[in-house]
Protein backbone atom coordinates (compact mmCIF):
# COMPACT_ATOMS: atom_id res chain seq x y z
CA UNK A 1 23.17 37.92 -16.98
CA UNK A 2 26.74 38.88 -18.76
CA UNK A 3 26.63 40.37 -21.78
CA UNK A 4 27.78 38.21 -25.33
CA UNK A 5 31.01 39.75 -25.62
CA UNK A 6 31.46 39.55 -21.65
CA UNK A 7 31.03 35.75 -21.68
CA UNK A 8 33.21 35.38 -24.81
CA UNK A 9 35.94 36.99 -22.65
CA UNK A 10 35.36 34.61 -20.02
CA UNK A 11 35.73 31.36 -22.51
CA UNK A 12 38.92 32.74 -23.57
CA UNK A 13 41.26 33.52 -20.64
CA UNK A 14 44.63 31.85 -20.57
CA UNK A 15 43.24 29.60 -17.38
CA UNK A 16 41.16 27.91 -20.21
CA UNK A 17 44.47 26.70 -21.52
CA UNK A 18 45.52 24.74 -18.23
CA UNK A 19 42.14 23.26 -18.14
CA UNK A 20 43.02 21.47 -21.45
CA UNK A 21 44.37 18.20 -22.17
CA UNK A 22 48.04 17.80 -22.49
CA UNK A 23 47.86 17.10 -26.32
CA UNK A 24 45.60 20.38 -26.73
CA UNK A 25 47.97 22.42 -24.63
CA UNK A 26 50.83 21.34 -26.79
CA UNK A 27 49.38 21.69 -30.11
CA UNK A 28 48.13 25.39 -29.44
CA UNK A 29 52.04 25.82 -28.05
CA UNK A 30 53.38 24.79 -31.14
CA UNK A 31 50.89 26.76 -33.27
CA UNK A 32 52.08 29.70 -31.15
CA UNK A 33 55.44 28.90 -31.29
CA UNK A 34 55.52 28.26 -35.45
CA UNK A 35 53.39 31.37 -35.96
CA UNK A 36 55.84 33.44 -33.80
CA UNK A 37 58.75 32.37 -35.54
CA UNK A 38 57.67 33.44 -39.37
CA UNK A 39 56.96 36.36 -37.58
CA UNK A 40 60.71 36.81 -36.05
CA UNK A 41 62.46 35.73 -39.76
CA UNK A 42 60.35 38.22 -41.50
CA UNK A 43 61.58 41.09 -39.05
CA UNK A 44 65.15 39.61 -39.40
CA UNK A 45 64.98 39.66 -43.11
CA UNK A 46 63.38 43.16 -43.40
CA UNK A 47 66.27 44.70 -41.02
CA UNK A 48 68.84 43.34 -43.29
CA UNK A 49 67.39 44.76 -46.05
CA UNK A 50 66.99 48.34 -44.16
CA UNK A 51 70.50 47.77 -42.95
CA UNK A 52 71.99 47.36 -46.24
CA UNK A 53 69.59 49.86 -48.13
CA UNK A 54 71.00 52.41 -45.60
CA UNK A 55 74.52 51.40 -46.09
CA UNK A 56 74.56 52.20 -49.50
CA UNK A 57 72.63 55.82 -49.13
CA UNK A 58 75.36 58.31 -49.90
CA UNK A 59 75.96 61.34 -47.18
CA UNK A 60 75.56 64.26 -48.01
CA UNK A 61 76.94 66.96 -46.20
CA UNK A 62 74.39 70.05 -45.34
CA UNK A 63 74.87 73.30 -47.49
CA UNK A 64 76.71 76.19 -46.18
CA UNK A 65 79.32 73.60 -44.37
């Protein structure tokens, strides 16, 4: 008999996904999909703010040069 957390990773294999109805596959795609992209914009927006934070940080030549 397979252990709890065994079966659980049975129940929840991407195969499951193809086994569901057409309406269920697409609403878990857009979830995906909509959950992904927040994801991507918050990276975007956090890279332009690193990018311009490191634009403005003033060089500073080592000493003894």
């Amino acid at each position: 008999m397979p252990s709890r957390s065994q079966s659980r990773l049975k129940t929840n294999s991407p195969g499951l996904l193809r086994d569901l109805p057409e309406p269920a596959q697409d609403a878990f795609r857009t979830g995906v999909v909509d959950g992904l992209h927040g994801v991507a914009l918050g990276t975007a927006a956090l890279c332009a703010v690193a990018f311009a934070v490191a634009w403005l940080v003033r060089e500073v030549p080592p000493p003894g040069r």
